[in-house]
PDB file of N, CA and C in Angstrom:
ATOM      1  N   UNK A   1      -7.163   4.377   8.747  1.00  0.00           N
ATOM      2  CA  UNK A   1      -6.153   3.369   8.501  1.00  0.00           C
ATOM      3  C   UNK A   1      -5.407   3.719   7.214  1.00  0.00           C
ATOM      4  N   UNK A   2      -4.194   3.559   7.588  1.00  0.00           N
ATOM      5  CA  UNK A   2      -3.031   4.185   6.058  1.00  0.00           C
ATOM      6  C   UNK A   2      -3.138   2.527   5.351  1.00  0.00           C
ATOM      7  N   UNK A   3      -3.173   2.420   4.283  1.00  0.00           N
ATOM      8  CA  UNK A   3      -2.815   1.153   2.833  1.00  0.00           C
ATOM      9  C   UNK A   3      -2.401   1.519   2.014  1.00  0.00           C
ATOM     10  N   UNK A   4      -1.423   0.754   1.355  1.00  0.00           N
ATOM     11  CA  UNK A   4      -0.732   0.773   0.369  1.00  0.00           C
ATOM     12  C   UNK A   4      -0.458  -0.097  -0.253  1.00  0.00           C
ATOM     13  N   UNK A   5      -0.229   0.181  -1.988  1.00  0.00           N
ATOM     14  CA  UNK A   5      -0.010  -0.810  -2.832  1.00  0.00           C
ATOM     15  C   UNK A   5       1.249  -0.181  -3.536  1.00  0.00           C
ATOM     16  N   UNK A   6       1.954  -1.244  -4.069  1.00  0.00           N
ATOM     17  CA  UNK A   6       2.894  -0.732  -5.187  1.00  0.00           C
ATOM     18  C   UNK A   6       2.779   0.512  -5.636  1.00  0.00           C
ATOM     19  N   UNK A   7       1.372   0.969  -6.254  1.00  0.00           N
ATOM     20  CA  UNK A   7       0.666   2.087  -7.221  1.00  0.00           C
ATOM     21  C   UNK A   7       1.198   3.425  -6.056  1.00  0.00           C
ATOM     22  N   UNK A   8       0.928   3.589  -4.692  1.00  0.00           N
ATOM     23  CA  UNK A   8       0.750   4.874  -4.325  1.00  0.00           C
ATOM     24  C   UNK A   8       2.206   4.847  -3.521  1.00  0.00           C
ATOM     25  N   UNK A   9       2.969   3.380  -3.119  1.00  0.00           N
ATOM     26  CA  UNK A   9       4.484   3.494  -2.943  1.00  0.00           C
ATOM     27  C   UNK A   9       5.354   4.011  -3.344  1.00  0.00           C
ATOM     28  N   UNK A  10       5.220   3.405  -4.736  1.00  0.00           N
ATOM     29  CA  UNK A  10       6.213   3.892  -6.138  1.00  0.00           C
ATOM     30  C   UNK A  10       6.032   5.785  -6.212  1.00  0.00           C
ATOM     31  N   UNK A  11       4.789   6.406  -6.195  1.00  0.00           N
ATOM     32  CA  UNK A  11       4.478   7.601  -5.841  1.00  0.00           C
ATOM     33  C   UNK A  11       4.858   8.360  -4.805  1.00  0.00           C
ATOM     34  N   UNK A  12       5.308   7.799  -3.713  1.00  0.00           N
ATOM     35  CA  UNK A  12       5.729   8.624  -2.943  1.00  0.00           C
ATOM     36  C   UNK A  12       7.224   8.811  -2.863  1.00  0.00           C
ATOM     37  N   UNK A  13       7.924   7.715  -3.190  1.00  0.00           N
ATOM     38  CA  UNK A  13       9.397   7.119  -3.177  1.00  0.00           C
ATOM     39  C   UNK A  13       9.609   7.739  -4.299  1.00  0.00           C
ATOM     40  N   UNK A  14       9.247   8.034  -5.541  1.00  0.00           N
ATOM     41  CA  UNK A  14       9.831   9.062  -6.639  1.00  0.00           C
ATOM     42  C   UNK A  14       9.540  10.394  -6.212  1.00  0.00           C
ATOM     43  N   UNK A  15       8.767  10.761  -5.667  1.00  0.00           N
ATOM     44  CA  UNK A  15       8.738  12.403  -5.475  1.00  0.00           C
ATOM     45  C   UNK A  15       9.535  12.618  -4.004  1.00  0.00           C
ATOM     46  N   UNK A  16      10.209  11.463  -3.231  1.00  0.00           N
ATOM     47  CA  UNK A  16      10.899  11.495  -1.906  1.00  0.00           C
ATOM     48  C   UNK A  16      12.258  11.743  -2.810  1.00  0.00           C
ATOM     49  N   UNK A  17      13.181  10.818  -3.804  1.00  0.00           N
ATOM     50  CA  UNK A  17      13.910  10.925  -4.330  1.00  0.00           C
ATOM     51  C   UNK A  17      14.569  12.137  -5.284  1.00  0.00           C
ATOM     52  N   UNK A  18      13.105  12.719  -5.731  1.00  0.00           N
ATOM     53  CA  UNK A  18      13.739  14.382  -6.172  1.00  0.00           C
ATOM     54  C   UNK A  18      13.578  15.469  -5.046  1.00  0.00           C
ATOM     55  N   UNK A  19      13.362  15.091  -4.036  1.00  0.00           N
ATOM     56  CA  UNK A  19      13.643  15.828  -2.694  1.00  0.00           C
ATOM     57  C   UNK A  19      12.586  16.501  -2.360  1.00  0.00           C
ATOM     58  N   UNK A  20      11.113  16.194  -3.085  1.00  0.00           N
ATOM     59  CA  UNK A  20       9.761  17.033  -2.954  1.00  0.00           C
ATOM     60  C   UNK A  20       9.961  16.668  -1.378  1.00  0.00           C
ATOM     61  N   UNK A  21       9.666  17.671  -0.159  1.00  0.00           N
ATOM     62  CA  UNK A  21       8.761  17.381   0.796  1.00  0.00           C
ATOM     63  C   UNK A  21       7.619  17.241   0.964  1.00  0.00           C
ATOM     64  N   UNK A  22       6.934  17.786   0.451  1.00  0.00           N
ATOM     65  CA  UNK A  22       5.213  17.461   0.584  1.00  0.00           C
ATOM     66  C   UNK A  22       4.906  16.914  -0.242  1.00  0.00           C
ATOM     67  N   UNK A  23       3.677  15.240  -0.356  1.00  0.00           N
ATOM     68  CA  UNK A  23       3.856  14.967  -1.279  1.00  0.00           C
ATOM     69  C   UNK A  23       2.227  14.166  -1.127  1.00  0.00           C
ATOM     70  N   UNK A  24       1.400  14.752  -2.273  1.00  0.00           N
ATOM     71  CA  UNK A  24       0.172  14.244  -2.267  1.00  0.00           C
ATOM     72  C   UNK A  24      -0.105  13.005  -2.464  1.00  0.00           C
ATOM     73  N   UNK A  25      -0.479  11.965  -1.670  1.00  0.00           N
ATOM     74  CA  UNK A  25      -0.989  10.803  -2.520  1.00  0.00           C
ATOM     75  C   UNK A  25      -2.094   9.730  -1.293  1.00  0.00           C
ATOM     76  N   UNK A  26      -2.509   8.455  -2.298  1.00  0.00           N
ATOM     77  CA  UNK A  26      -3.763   8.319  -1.866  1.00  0.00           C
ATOM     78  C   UNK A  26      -2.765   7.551  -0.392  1.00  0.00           C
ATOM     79  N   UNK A  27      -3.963   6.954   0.467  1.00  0.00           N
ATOM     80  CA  UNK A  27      -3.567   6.264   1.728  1.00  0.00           C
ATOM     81  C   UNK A  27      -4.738   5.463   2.024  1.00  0.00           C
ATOM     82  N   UNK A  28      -5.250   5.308   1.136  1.00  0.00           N
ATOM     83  CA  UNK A  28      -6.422   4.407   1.039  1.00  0.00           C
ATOM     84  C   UNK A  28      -7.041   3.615  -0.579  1.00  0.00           C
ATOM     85  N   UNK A  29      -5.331   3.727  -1.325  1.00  0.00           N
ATOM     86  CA  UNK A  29      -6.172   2.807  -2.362  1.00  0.00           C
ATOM     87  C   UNK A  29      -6.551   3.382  -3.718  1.00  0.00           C
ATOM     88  N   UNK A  30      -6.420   4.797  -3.204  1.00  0.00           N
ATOM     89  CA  UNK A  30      -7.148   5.541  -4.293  1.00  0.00           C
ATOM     90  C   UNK A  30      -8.114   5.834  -4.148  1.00  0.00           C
ATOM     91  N   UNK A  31      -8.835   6.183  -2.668  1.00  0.00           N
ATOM     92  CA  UNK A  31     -10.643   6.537  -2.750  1.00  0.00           C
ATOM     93  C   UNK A  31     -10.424   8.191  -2.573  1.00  0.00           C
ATOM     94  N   UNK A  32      -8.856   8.353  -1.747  1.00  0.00           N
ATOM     95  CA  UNK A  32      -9.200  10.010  -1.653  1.00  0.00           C
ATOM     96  C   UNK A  32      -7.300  10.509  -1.535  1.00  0.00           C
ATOM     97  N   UNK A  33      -6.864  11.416  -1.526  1.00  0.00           N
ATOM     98  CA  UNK A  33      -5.989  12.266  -1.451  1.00  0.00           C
ATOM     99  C   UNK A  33      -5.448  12.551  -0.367  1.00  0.00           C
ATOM    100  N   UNK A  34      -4.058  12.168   0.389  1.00  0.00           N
ATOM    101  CA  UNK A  34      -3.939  12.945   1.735  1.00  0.00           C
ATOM    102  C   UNK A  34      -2.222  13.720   1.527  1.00  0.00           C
ATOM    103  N   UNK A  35      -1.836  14.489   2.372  1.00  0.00           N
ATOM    104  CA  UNK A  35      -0.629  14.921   2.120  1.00  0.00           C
ATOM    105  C   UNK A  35      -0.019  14.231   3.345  1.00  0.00           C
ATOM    106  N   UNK A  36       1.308  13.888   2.208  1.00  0.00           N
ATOM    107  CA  UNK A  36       2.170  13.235   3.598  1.00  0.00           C
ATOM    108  C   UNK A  36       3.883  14.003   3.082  1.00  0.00           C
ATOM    109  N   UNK A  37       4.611  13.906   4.648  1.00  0.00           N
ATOM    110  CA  UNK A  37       5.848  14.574   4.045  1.00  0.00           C
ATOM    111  C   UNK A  37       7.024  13.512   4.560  1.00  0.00           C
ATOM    112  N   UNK A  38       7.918  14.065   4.011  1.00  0.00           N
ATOM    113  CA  UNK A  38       8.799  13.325   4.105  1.00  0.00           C
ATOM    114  C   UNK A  38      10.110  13.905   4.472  1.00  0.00           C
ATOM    115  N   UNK A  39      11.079  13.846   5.838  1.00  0.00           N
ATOM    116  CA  UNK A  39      11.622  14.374   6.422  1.00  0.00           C
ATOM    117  C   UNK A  39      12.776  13.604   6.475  1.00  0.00           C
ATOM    118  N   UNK A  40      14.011  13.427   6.060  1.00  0.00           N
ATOM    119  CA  UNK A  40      15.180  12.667   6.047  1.00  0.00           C
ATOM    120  C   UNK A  40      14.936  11.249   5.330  1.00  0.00           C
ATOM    121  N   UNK A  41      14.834  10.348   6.329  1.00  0.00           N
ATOM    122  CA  UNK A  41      14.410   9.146   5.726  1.00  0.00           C
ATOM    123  C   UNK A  41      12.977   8.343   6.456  1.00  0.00           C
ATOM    124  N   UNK A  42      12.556   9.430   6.846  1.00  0.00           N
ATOM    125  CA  UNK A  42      10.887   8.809   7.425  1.00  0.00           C
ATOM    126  C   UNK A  42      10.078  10.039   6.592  1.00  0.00           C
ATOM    127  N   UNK A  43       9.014   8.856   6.013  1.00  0.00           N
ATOM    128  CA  UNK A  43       7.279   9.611   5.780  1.00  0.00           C
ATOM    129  C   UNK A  43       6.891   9.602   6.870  1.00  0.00           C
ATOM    130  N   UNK A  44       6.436  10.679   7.392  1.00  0.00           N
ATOM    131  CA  UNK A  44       4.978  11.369   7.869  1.00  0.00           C
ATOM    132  C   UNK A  44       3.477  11.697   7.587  1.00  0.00           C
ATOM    133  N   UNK A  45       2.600  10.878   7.782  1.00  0.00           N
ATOM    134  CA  UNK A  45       1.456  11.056   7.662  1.00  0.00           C
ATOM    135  C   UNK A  45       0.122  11.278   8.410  1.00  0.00           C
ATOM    136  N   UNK A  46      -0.640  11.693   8.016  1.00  0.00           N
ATOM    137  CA  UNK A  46      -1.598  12.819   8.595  1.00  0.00           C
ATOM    138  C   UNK A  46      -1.826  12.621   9.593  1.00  0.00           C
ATOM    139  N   UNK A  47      -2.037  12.979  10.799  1.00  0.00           N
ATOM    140  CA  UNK A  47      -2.125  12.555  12.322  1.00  0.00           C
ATOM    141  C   UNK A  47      -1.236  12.223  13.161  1.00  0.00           C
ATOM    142  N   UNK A  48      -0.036  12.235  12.437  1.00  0.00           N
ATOM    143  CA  UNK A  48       1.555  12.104  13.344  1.00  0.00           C
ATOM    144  C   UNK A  48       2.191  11.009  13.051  1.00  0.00           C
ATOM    145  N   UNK A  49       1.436  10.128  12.323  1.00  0.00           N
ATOM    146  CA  UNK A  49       2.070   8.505  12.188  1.00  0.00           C
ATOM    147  C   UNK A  49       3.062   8.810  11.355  1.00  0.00           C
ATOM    148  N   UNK A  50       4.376   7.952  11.353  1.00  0.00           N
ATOM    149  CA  UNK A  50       5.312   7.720  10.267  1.00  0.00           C
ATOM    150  C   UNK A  50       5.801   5.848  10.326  1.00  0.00           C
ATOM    151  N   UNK A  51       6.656   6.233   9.149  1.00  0.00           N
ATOM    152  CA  UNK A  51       7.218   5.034   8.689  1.00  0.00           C
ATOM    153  C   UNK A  51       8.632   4.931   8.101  1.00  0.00           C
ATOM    154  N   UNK A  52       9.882   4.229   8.584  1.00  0.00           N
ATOM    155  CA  UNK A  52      11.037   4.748   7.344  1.00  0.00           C
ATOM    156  C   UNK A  52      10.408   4.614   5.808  1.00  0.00           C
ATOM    157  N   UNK A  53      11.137   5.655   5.367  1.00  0.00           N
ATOM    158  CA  UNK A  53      11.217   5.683   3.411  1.00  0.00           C
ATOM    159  C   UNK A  53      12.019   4.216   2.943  1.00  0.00           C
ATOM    160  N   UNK A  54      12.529   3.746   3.531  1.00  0.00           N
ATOM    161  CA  UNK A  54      12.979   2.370   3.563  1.00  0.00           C
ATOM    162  C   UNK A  54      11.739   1.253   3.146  1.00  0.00           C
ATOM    163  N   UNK A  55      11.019   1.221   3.860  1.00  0.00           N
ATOM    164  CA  UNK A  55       9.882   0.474   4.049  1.00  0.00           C
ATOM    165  C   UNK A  55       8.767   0.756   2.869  1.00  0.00           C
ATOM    166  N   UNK A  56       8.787   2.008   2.626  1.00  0.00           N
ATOM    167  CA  UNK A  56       7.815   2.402   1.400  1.00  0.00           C
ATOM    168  C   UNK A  56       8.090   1.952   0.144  1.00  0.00           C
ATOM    169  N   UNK A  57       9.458   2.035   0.119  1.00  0.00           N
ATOM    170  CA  UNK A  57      10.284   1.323  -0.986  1.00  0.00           C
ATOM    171  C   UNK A  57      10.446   0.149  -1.636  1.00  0.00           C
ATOM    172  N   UNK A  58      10.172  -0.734  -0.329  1.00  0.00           N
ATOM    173  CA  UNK A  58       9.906  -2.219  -0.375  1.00  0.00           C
ATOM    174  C   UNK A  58       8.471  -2.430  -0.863  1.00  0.00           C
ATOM    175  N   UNK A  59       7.857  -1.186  -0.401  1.00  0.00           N
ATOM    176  CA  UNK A  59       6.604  -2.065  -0.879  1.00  0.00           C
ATOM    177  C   UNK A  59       6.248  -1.524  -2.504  1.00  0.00           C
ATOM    178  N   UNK A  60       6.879  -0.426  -2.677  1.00  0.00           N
ATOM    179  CA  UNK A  60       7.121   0.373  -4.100  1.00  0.00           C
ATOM    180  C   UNK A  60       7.592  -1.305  -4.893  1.00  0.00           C
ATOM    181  N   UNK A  61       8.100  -2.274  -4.274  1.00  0.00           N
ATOM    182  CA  UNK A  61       8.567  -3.222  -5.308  1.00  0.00           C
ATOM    183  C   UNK A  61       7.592  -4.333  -4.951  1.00  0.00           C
ATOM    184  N   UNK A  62       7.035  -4.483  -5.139  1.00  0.00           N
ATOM    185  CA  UNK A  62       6.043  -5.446  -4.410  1.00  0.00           C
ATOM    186  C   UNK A  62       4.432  -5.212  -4.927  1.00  0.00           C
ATOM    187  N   UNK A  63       4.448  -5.946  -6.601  1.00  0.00           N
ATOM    188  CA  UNK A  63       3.044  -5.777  -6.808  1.00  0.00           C
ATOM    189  C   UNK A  63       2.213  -6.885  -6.753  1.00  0.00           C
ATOM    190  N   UNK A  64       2.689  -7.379  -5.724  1.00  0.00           N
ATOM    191  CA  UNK A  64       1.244  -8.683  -5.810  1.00  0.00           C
ATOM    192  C   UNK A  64       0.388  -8.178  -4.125  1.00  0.00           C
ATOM    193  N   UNK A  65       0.942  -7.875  -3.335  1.00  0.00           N
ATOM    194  CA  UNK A  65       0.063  -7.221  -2.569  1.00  0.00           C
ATOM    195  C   UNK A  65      -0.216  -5.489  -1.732  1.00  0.00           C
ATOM    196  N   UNK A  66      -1.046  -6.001  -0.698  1.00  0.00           N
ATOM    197  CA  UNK A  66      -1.289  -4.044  -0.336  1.00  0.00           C
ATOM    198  C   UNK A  66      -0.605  -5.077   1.090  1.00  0.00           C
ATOM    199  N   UNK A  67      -0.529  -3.128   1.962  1.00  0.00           N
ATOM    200  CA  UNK A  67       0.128  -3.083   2.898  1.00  0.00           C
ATOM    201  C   UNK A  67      -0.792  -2.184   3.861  1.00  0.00           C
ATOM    202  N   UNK A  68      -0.645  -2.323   5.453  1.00  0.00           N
ATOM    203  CA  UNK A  68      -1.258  -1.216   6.194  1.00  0.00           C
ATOM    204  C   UNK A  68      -0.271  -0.982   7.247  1.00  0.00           C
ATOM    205  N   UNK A  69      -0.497   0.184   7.887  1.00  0.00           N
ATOM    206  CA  UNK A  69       0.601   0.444   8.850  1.00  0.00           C
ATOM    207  C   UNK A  69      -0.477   0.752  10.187  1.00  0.00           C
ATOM    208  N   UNK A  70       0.521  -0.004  11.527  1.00  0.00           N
ATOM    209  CA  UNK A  70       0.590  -0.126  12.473  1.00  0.00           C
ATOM    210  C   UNK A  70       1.511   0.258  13.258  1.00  0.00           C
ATOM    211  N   UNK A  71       1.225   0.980  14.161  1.00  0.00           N
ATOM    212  CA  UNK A  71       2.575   1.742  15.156  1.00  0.00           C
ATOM    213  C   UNK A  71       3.490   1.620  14.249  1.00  0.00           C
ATOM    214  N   UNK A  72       3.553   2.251  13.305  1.00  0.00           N
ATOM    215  CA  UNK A  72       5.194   2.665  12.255  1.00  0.00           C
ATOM    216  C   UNK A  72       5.657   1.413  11.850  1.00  0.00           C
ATOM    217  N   UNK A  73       5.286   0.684  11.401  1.00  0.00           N
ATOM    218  CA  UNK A  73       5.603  -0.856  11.086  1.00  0.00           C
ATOM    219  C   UNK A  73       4.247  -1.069   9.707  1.00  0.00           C
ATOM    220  N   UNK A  74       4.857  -1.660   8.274  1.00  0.00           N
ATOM    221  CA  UNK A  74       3.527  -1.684   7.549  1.00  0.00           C
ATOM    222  C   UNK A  74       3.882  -3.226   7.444  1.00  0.00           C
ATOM    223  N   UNK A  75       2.412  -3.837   7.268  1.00  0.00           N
ATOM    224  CA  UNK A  75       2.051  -4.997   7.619  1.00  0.00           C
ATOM    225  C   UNK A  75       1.457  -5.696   6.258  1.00  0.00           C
ATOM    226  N   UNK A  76       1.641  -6.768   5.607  1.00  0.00           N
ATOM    227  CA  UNK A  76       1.249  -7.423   4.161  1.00  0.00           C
ATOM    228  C   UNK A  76      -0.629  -7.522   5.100  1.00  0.00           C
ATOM    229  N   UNK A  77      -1.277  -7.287   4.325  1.00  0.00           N
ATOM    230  CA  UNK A  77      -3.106  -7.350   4.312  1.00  0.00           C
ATOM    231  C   UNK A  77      -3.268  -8.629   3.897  1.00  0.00           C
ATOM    232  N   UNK A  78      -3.093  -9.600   4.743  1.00  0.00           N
ATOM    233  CA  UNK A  78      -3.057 -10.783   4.463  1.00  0.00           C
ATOM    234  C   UNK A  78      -3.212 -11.752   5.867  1.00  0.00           C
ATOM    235  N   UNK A  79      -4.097 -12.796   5.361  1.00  0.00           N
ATOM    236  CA  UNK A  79      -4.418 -13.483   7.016  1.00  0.00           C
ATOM    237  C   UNK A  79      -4.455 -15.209   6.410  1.00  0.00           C
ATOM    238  N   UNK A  80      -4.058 -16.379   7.062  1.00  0.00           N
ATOM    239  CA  UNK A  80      -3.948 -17.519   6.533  1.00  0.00           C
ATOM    240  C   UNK A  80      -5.491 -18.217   7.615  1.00  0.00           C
ATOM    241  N   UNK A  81      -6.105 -18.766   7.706  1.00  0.00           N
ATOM    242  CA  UNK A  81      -7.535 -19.339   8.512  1.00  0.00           C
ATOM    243  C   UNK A  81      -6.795 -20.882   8.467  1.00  0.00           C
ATOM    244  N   UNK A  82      -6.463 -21.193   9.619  1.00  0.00           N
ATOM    245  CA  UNK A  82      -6.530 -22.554   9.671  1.00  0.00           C
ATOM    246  C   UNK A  82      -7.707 -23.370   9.716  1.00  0.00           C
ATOM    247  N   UNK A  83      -8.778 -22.616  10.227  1.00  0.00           N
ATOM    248  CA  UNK A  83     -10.214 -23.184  10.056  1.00  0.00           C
ATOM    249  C   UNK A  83     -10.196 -23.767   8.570  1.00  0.00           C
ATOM    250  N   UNK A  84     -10.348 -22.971   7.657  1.00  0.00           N
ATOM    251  CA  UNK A  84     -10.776 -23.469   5.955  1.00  0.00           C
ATOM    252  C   UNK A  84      -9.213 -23.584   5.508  1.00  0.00           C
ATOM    253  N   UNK A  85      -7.934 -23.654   5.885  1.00  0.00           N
ATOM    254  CA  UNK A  85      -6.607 -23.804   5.594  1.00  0.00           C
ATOM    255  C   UNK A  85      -6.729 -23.080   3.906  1.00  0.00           C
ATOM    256  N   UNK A  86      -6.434 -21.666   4.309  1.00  0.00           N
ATOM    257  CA  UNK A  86      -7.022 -20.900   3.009  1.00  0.00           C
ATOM    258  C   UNK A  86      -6.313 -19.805   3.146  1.00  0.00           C
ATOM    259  N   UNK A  87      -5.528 -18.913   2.687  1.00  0.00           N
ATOM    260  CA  UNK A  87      -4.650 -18.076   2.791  1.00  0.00           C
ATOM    261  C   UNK A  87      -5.243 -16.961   2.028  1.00  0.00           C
ATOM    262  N   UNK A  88      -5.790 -15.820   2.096  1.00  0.00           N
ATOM    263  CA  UNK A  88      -6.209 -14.482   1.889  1.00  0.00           C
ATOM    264  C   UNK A  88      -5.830 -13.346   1.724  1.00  0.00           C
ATOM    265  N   UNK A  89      -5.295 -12.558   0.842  1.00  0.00           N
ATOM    266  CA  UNK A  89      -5.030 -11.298   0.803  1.00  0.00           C
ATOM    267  C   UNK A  89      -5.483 -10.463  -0.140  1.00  0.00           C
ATOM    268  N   UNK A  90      -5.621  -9.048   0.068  1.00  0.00           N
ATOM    269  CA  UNK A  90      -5.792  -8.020  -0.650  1.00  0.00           C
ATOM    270  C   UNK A  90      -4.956  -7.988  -1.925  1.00  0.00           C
ATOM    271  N   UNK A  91      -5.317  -7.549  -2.855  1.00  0.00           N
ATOM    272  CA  UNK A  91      -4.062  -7.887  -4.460  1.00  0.00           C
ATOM    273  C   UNK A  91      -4.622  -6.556  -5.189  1.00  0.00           C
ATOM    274  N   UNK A  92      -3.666  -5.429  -5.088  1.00  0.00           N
ATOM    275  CA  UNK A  92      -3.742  -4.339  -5.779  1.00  0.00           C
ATOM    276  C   UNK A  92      -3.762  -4.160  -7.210  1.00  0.00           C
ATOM    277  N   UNK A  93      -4.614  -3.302  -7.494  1.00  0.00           N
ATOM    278  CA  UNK A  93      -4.966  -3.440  -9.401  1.00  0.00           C
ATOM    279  C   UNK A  93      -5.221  -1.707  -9.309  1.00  0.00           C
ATOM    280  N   UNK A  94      -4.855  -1.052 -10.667  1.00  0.00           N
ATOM    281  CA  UNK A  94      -4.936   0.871 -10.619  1.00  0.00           C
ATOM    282  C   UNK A  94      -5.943   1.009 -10.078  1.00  0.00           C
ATOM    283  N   UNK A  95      -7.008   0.149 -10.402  1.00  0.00           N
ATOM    284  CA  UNK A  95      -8.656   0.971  -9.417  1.00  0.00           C
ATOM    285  C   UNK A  95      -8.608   0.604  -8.310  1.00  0.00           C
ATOM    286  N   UNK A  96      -9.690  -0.655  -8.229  1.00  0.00           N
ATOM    287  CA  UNK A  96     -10.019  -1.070  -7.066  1.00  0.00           C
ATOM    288  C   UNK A  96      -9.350  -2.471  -6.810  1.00  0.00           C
ATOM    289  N   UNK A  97      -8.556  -3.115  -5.494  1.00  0.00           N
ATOM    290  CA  UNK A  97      -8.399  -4.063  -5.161  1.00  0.00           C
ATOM    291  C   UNK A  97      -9.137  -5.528  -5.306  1.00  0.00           C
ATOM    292  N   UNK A  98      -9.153  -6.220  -5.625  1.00  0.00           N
ATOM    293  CA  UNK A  98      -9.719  -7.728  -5.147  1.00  0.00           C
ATOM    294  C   UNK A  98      -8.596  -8.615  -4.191  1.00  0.00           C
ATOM    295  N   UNK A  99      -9.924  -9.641  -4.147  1.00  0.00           N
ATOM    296  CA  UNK A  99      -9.337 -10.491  -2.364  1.00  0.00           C
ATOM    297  C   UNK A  99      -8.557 -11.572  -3.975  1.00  0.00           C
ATOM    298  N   UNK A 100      -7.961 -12.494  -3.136  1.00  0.00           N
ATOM    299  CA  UNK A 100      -7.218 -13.515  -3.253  1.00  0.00           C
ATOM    300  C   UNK A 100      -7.167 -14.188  -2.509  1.00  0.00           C
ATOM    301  N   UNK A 101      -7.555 -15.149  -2.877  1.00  0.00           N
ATOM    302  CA  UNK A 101      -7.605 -16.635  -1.719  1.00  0.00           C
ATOM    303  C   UNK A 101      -6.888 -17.831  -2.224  1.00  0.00           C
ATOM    304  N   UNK A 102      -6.226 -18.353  -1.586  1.00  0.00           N
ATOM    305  CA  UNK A 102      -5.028 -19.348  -2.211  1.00  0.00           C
ATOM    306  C   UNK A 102      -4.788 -19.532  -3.231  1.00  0.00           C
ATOM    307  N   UNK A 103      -4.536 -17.744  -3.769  1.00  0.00           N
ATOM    308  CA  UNK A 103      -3.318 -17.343  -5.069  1.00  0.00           C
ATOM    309  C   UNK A 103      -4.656 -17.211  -6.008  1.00  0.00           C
ATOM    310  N   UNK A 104      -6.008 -17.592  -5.829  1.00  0.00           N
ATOM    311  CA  UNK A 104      -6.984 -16.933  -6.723  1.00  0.00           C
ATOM    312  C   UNK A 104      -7.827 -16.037  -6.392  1.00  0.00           C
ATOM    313  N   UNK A 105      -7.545 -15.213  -7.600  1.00  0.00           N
ATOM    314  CA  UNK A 105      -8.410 -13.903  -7.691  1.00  0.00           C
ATOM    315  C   UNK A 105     -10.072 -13.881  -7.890  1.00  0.00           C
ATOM    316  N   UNK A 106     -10.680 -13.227  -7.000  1.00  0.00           N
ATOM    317  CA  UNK A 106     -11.901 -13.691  -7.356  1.00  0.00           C
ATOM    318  C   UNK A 106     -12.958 -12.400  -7.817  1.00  0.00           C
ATOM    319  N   UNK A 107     -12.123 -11.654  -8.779  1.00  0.00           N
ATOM    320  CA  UNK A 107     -12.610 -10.735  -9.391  1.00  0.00           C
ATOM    321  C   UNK A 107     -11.452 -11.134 -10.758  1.00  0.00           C
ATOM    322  N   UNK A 108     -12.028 -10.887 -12.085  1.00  0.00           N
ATOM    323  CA  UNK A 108     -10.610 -10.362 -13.534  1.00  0.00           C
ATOM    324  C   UNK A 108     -10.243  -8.762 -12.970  1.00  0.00           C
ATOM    325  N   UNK A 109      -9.061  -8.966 -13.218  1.00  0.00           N
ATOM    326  CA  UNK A 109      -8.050  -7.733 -13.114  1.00  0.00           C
ATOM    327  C   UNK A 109      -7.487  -6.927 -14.528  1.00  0.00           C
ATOM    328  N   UNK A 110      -7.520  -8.398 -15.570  1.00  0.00           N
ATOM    329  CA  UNK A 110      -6.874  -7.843 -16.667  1.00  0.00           C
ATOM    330  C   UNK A 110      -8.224  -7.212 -17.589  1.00  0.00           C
ATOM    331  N   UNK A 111      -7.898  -5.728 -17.964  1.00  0.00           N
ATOM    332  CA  UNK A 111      -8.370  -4.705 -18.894  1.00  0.00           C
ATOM    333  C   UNK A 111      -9.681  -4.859 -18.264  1.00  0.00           C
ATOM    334  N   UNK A 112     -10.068  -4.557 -16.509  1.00  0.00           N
ATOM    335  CA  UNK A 112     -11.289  -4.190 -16.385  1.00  0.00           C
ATOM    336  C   UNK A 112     -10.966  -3.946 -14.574  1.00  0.00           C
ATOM    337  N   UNK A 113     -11.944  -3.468 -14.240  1.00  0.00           N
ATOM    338  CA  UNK A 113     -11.845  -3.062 -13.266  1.00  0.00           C
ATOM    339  C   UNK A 113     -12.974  -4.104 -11.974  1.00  0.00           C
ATOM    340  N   UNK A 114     -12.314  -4.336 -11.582  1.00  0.00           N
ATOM    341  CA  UNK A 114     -12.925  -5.258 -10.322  1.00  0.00           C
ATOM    342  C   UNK A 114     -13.943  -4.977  -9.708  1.00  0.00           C
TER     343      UNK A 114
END
């Protein structure tokens, strides 16, 4: 599964903009390294999937959550439970992610790592 946060967006969308084609970065968060390229105005990533550079961009601006992609479409990591009426998402930080549940974090983010 490809994810993304602001952190590895912003990374690909600056090295798309000086015209790098190949362009290393994480697709999981930061646990590991994959190469993805970038061909006009779609990324390509490992296994054939792509996405417009459009879309990466958006999420390059967008630091309150992560993103995953589905059939070429990336999707906010986020689910609302009408059961507990409680709204949930993933909330990107340089290391590791924490959840968020109706706008609270349930890890500190500031000057430590989750």
């Amino acid at each position: 599964m490809i994810i993304l946060s602001h952190f590895q967006a912003q990374e690909i969308s600056a090295r798309a903009k000086f015209g790098q084609k190949g362009i290393e970065a994480s697709l999981d968060l930061g646990i590991s390294v994959s190469k993805v390229k970038v061909e006009g105005q779609k990324v390509i990533f490992p296994g054939g999937e792509s996405a417009p550079l459009q879309d990466v961009e958006k999420i390059a601006k967008d630091d309150k959550s992560c993103y995953y992609l589905d059939e070429g479409k990336f999707h906010k990591l986020a689910i609302f439970s009408e059961e507990t009426n409680l709204y949930y998402k993933l909330f990107p930080t340089r290391t590791a992610p924490t959840i968020e549940i109706s706008g609270i974090r349930m890890h500190r983010v500031k000057d430590i790592t989750p």
